[in-house]
Protein backbone atom coordinates (compact mmCIF):
# COMPACT_ATOMS: atom_id res chain seq x y z
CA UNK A 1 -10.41 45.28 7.82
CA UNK A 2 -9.45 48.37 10.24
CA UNK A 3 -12.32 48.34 12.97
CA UNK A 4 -13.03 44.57 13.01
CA UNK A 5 -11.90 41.69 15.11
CA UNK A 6 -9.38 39.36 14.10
CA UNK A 7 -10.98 35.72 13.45
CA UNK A 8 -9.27 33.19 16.72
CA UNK A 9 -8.07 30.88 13.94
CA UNK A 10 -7.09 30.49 10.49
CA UNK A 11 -7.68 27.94 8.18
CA UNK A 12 -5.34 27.66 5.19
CA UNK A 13 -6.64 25.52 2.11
CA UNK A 14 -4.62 24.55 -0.77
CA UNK A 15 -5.81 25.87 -4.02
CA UNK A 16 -6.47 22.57 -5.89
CA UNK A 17 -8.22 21.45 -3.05
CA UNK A 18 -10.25 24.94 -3.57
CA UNK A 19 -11.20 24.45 -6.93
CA UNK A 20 -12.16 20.91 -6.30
CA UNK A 21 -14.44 20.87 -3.40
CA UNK A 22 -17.60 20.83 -5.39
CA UNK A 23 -16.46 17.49 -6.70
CA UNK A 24 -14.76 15.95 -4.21
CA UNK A 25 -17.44 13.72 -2.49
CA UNK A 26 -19.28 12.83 -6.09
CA UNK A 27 -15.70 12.15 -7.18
CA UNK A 28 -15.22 9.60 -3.95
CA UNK A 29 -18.11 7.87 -4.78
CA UNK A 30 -17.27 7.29 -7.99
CA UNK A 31 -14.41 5.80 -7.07
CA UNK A 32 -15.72 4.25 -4.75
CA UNK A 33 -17.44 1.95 -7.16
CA UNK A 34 -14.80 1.68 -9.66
CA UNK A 35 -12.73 -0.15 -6.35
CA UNK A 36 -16.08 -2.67 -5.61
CA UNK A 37 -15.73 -3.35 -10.05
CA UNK A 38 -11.63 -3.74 -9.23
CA UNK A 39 -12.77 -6.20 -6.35
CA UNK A 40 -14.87 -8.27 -8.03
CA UNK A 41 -12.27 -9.15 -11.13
CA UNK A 42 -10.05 -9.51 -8.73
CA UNK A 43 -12.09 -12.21 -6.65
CA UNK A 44 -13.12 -13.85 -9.98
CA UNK A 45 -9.14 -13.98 -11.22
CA UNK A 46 -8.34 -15.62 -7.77
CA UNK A 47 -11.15 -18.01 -7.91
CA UNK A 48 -9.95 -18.99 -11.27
CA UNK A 49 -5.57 -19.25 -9.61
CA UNK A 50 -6.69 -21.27 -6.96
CA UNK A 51 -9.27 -23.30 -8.75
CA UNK A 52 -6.37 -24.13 -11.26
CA UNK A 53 -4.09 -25.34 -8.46
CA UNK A 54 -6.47 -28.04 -7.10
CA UNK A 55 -6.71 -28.99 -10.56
CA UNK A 56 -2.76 -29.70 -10.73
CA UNK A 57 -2.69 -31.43 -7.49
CA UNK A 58 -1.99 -34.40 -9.09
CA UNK A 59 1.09 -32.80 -11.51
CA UNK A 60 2.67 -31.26 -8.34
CA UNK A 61 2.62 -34.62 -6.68
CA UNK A 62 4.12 -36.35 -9.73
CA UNK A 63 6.92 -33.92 -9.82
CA UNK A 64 7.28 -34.60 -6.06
CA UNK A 65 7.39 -38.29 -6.41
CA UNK A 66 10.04 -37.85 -9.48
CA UNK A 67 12.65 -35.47 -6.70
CA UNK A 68 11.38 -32.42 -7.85
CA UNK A 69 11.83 -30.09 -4.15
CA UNK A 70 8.74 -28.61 -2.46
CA UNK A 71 10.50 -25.49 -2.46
CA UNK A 72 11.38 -25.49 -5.79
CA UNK A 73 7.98 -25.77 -6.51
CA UNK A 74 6.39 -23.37 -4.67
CA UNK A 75 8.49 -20.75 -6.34
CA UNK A 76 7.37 -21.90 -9.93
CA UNK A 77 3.32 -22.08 -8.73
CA UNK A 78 4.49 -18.68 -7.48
CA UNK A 79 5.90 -17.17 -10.32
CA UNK A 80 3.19 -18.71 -12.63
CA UNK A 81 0.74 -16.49 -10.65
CA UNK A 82 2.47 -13.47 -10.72
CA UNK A 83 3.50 -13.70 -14.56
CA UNK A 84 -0.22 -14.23 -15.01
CA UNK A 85 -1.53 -11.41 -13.40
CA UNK A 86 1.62 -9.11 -14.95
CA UNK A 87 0.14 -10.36 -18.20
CA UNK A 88 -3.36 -9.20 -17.21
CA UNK A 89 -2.27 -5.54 -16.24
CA UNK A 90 -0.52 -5.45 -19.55
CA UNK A 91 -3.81 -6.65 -21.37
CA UNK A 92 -5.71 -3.94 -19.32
CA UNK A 93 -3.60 -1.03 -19.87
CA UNK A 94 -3.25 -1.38 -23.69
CA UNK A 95 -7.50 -1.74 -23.23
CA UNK A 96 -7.61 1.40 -21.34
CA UNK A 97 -5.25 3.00 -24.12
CA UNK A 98 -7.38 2.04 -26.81
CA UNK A 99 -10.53 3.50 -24.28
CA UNK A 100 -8.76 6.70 -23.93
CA UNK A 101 -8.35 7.16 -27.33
CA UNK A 102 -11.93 6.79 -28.05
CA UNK A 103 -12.97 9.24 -25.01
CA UNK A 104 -10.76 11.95 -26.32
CA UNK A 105 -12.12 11.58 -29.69
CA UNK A 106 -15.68 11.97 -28.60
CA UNK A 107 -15.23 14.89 -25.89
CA UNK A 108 -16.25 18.68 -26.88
CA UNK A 109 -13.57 20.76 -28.67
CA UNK A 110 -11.43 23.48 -26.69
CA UNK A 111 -12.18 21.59 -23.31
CA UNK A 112 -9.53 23.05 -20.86
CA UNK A 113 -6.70 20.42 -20.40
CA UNK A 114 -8.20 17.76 -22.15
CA UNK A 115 -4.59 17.30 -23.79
CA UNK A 116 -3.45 16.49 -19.72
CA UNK A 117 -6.22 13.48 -20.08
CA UNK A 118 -3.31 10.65 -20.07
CA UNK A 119 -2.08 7.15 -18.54
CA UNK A 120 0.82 8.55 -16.54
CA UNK A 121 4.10 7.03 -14.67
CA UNK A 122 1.42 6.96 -11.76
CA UNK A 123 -1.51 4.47 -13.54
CA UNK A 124 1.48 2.48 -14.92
CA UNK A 125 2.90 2.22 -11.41
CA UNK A 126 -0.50 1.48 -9.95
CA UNK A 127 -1.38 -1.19 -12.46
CA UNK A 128 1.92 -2.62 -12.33
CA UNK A 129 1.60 -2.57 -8.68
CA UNK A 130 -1.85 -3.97 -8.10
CA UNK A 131 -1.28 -7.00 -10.98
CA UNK A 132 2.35 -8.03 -8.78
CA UNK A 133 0.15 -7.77 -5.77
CA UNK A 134 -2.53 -10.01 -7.04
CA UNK A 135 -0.14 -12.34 -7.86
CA UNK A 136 1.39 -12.61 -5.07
CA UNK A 137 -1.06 -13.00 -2.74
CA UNK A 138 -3.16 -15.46 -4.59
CA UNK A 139 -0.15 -17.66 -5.85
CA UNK A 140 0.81 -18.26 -1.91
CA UNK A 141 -1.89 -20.36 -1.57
CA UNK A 142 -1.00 -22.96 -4.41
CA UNK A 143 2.20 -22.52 -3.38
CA UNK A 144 1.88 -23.36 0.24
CA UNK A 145 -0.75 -26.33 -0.95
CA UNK A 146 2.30 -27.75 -2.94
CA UNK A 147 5.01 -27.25 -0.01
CA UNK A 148 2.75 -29.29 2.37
CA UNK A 149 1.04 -31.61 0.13
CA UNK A 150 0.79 -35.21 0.56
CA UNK A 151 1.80 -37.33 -2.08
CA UNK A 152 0.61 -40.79 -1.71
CA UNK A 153 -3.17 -39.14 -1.22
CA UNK A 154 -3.14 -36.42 -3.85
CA UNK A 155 -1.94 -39.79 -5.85
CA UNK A 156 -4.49 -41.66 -4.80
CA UNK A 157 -7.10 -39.46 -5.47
CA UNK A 158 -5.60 -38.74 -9.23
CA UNK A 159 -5.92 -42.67 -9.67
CA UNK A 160 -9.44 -42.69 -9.83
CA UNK A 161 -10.39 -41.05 -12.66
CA UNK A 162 -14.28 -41.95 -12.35
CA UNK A 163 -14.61 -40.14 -9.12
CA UNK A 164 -13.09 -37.00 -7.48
CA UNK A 165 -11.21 -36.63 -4.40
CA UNK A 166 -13.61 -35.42 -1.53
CA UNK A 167 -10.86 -32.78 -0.55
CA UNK A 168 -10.83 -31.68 -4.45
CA UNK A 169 -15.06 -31.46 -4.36
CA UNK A 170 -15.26 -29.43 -1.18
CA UNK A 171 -12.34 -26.86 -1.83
CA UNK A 172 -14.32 -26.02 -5.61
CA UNK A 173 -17.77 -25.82 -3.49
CA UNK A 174 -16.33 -23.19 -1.51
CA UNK A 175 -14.22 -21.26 -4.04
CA UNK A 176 -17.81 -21.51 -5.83
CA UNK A 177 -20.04 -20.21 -3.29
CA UNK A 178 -17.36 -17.85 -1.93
CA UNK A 179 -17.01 -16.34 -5.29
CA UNK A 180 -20.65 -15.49 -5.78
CA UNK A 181 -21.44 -14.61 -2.17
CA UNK A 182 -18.29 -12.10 -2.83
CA UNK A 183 -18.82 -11.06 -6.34
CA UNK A 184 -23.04 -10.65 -5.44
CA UNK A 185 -21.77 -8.14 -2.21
CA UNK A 186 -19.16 -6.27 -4.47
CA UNK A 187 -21.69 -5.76 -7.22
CA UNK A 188 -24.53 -4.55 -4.90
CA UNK A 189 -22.27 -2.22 -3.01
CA UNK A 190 -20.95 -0.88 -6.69
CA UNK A 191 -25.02 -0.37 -7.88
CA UNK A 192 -25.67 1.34 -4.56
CA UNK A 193 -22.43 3.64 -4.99
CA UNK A 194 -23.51 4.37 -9.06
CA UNK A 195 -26.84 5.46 -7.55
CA UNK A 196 -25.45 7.21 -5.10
CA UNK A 197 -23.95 9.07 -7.51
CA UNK A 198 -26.48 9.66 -10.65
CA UNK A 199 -28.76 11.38 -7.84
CA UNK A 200 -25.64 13.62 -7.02
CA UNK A 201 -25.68 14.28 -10.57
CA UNK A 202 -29.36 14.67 -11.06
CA UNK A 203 -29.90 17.21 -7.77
CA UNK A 204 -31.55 20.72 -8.39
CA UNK A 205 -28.57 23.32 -8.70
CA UNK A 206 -30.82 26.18 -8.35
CA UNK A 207 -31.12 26.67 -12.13
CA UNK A 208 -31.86 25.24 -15.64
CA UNK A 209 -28.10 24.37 -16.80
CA UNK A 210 -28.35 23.66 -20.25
CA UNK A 211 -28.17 26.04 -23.45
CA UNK A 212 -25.10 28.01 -20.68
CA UNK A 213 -21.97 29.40 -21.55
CA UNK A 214 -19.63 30.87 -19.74
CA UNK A 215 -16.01 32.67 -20.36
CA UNK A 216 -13.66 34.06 -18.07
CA UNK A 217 -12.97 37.89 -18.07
CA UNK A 218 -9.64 39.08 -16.13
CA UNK A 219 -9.64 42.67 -15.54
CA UNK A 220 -6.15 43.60 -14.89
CA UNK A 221 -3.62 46.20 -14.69
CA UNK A 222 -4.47 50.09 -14.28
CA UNK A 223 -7.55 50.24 -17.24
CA UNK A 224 -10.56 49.35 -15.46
CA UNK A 225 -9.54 50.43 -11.91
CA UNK A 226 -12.19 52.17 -11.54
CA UNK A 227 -15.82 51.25 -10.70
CA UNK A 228 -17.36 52.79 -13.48
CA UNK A 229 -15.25 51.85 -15.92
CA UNK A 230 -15.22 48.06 -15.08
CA UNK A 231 -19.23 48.76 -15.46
CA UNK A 232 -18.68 50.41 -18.99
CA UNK A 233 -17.18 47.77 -20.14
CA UNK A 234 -19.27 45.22 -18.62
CA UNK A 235 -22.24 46.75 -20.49
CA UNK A 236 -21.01 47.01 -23.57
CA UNK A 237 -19.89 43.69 -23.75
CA UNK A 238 -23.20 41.96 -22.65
CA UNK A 239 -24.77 44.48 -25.34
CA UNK A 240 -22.72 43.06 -27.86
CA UNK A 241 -23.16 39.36 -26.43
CA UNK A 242 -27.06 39.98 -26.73
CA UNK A 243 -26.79 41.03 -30.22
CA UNK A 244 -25.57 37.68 -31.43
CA UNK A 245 -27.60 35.09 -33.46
CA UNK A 246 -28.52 32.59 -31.29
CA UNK A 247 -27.75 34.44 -27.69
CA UNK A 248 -31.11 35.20 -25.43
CA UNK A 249 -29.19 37.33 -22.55
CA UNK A 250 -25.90 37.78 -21.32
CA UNK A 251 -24.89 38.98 -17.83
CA UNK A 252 -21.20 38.85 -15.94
CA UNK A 253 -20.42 37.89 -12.32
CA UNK A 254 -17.76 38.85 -9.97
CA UNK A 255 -16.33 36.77 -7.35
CA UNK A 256 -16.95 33.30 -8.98
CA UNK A 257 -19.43 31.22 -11.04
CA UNK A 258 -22.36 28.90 -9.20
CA UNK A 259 -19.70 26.05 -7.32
CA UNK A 260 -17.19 28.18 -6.93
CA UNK A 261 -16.29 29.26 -3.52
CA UNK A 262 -16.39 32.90 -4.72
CA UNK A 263 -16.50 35.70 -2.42
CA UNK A 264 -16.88 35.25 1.54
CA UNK A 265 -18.02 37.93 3.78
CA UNK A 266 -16.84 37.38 7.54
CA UNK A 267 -18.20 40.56 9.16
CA UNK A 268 -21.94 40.82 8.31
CA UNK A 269 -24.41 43.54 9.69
CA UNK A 270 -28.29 43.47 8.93
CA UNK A 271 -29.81 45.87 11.02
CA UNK A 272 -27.23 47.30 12.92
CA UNK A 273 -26.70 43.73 14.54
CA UNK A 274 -23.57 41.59 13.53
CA UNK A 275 -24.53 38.25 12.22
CA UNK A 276 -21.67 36.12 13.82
CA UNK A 277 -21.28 34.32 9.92
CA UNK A 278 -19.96 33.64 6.92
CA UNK A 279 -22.05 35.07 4.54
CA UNK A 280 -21.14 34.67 0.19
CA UNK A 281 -21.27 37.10 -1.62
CA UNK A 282 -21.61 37.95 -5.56
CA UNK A 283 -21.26 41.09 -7.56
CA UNK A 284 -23.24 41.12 -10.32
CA UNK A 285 -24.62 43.12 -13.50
CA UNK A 286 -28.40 43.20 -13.57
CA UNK A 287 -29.40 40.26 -16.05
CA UNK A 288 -27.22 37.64 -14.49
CA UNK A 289 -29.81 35.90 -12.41
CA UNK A 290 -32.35 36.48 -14.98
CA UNK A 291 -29.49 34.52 -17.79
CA UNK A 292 -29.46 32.10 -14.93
CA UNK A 293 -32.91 31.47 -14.41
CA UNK A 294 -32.81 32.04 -10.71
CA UNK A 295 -36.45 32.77 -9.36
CA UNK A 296 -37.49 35.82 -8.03
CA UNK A 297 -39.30 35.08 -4.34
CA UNK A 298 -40.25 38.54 -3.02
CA UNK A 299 -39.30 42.22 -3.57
CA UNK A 300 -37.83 42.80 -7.05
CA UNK A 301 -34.61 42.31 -9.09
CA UNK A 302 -31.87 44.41 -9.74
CA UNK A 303 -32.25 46.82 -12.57
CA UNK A 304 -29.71 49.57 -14.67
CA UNK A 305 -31.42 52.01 -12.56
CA UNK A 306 -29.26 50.15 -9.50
CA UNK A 307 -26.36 52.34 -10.40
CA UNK A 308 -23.80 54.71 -8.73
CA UNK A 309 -26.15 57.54 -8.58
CA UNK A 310 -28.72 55.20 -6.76
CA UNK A 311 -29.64 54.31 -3.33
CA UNK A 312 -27.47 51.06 -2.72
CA UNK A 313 -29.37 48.18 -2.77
CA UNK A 314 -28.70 43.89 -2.52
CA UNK A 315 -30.44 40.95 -3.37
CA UNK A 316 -30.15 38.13 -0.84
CA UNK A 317 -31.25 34.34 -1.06
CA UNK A 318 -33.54 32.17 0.42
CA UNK A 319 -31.52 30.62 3.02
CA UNK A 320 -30.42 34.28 3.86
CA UNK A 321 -33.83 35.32 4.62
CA UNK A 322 -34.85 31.99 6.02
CA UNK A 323 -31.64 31.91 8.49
CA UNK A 324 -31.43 35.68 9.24
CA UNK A 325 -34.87 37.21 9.56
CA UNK A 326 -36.24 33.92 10.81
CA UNK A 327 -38.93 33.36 7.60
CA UNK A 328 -40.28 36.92 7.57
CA UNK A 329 -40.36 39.38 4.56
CA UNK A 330 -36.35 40.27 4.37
CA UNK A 331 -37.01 42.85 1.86
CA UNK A 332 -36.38 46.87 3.34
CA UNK A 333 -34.09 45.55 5.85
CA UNK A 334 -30.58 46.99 6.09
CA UNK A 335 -27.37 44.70 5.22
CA UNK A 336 -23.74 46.00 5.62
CA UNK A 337 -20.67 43.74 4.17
CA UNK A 338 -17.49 44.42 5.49
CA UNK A 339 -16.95 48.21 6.19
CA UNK A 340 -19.42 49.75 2.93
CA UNK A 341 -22.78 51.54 3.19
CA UNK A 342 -25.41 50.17 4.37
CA UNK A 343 -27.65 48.80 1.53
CA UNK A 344 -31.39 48.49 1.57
CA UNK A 345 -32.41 44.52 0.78
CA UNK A 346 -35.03 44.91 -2.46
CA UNK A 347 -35.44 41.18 -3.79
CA UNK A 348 -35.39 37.77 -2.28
CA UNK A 349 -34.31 35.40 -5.16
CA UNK A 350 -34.17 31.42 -5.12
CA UNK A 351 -30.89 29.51 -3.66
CA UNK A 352 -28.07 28.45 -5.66
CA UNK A 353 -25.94 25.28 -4.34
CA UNK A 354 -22.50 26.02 -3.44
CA UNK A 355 -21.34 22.54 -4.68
CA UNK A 356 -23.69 19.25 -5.71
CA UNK A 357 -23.14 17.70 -1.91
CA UNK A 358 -23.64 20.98 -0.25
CA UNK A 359 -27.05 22.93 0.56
CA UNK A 360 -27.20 26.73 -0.56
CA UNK A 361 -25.17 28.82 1.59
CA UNK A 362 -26.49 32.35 2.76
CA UNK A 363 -25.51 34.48 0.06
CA UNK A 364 -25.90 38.40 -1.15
CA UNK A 365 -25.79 40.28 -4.57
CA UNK A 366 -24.54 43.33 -4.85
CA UNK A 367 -25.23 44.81 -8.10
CA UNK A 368 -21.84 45.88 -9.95
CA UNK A 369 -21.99 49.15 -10.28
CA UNK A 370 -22.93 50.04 -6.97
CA UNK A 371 -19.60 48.02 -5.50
CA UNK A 372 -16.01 49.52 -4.91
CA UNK A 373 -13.36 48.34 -6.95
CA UNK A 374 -11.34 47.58 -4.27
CA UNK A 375 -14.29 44.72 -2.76
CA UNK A 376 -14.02 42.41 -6.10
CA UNK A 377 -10.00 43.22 -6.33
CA UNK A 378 -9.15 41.11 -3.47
CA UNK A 379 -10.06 37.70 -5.30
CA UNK A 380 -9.28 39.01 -8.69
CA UNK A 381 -5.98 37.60 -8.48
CA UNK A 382 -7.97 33.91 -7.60
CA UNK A 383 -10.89 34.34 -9.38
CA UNK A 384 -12.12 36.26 -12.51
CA UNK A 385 -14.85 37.84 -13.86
CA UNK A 386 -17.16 35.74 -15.57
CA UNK A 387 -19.50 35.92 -18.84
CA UNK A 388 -23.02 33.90 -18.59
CA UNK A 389 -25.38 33.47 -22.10
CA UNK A 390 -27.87 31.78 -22.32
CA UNK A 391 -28.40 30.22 -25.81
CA UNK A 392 -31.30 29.18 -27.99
CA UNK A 393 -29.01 26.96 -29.70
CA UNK A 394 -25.49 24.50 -28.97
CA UNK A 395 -23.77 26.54 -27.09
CA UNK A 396 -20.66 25.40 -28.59
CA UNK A 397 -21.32 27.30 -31.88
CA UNK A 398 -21.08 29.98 -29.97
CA UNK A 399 -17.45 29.68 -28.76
CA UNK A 400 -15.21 31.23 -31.41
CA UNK A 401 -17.77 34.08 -31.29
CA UNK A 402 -17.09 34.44 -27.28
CA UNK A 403 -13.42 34.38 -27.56
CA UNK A 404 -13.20 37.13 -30.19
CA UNK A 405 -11.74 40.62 -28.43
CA UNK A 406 -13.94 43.26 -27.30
CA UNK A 407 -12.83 46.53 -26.29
């Protein structure tokens, strides 16, 4: 970074926070509406505690009349609640057990930490927590009712057994109508929130995702230290990738997949003129957009002719062009990352989100054999190398294939 001025502030971001960005808001949402779901049992459960208790208004009184103590019975409505709801929780995790099971039955072979899917110390202590809570909030009602009941009337009123009490018919209207008016909010506010989400999910990425595989690649210690032979072996292996049955094309990126944060470029030149932002960057071998199915908007793509020998070239995206050479043709002008050559802009190809809740950040692609060693080294210790195919069939009969050595 010798020549270039230090940024006024740093930002430090912790790495799972890093790796989850892309899913963080989706994931919040979704959430979200599992809490409005949560609500809504919970409102029906405490419709159903406190509709109970008016029912026994006429038991608590008899056990009043008999010398049975207010307090004393406030603690039993009390613990009735709370063994109730403890009993629920129970019910619900050995249900969410027998869920789980199913789930991990059904999900894709060789998914990474799929063994880690478990109900932890932390959902036991949450369910345990929320049921105590639940019944102890919505047993202090009942028990109150019974510490300041009146005996004679709740007697009176269990006497007739043709008619109800007025005070019995008006508290079951409004645990009624305050149960739908609550459970009707909660359930709209949960649609809304799924919604919210399946358009998340159903957003343009940039590219056609199916029939994709990827695999990491981790280029370490003294072998490929070397520009040229990190591109060696970068060709050979998509050569032997494209040979497979089944594989269409196979290409490798540096600096991180699509939703990864990847590689970030603080000191930007096009034209001589610093751009004042953060710019992404990519390295990549000259089929990975193509594997990708990124469009090609002006100029041309990168080729094998883009090599060491060659005049260094980029690719940049649309937002690049769109935010940087205000809408004009960007191809034949003159970008500089960092401290490198200056290389000549030859394609404009279509954006790729940087996470689902994100637009497309300005971004550059600098083809892989035409990049020092040293640029891609400074996040190879975060993020590797990755393979991209794109298959005509499952791509999951293609794993054991991927994972077998190549030299």
């Amino acid at each position: 970074f010798s020549g270039h001025p230090l940024p006024d502030s740093l930002d430090l971001v912790a790495y799972p926070d890093l790796m989850g960005a892309a899913m963080g808001r989706p994931m919040g949402i979704l959430f979200g509406a599992i809490a409005f779901v949560l609500l809504i049992a919970c409102a029906n459960v405490a419709s159903l505690v406190l509709g109970r208790a008016a029912v026994r208004e006429r038991e608590v009184a008899l056990r009043l009349a008999l010398g049975a103590g207010r307090a004393r019975l406030a603690r039993l409505l009390l613990v009735e609640s709370v063994l109730l709801a403890l009993a629920g929780g129970a019910l619900g995790l050995v249900l969410a057990q027998w869920g789980l099971s199913g789930v991990l039955a059904i999900i894709p072979a060789g998914l990474p930490h799929a063994t880690d899917i478990q109900l932890d110390r932390w959902a036991l202590a949450f369910t345990f927590g929320l049921s105590l809570a639940t019944g102890v909030v919505f047993g202090l009602l009942p028990a109150w009712r019974a510490a300041r009941s009146d005996v004679q009337e709740a007697l009176k009123e269990g006497g007739a057994r043709t008619t109800e009490g007025a005070r019995r018919g008006r508290l079951r209207n409004v645990l009624v109508i305050g149960e739908m008016a609550l459970s009707m909010v909660l359930l709209v506010g949960a649609g809304l929130l799924i919604r919210t989400f399946a358009n998340y999910l159903r957003d343009d990425p940039g590219f056609p995702s199916d029939h994709l595989l990827t695999a990491e690649i981790w280029l370490t210690g003294t072998r490929y230290d070397s520009t040229g032979m990190a591109t060696g072996f970068y060709d050979r292996l998509t050569r032997r990738l494209d040979a497979l049955p089944g594989v269409r094309s196979a290409g490798v990126v540096e600096a991180g997949l699509p939703f990864q944060r990847g590689g970030n470029a603080g000191w930007v030149r096009l034209d001589g003129v610093s751009l004042r932002a953060m710019v992404k960057y990519r390295t990549i071998t000259p089929d990975y957009l193509a594997v990708l199915g990124v469009p090609l908007v002006r100029g041309r793509m990168l080729t094998q002719a883009d090599d060491a020998g060659g005049e260094p070239v980029a690719l940049v995206n649309r937002t690049f062009a769109r935010r940087f050479v205000a809408d004009s043709d960007a191809v034949g002008h003159m970008v500089i990352l960092y401290s490198g050559a200056p290389r000549r802009i030859v394609g404009v190809v279509g954006d790729i989100r940087a996470s689902i809740d994100e637009p497309a950040p300005p971004q550059v692609y600098l083809p892989s054999a035409q990049t020092p060693v040293g640029l891609t080294r400074r996040f190879s210790g975060w993020f590797p190398a990755h393979v991209v195919l794109r298959t005509a069939v499952d791509p999951a009969t293609l794993e054991d294939a991927l994972g077998r050595p190549s030299h």
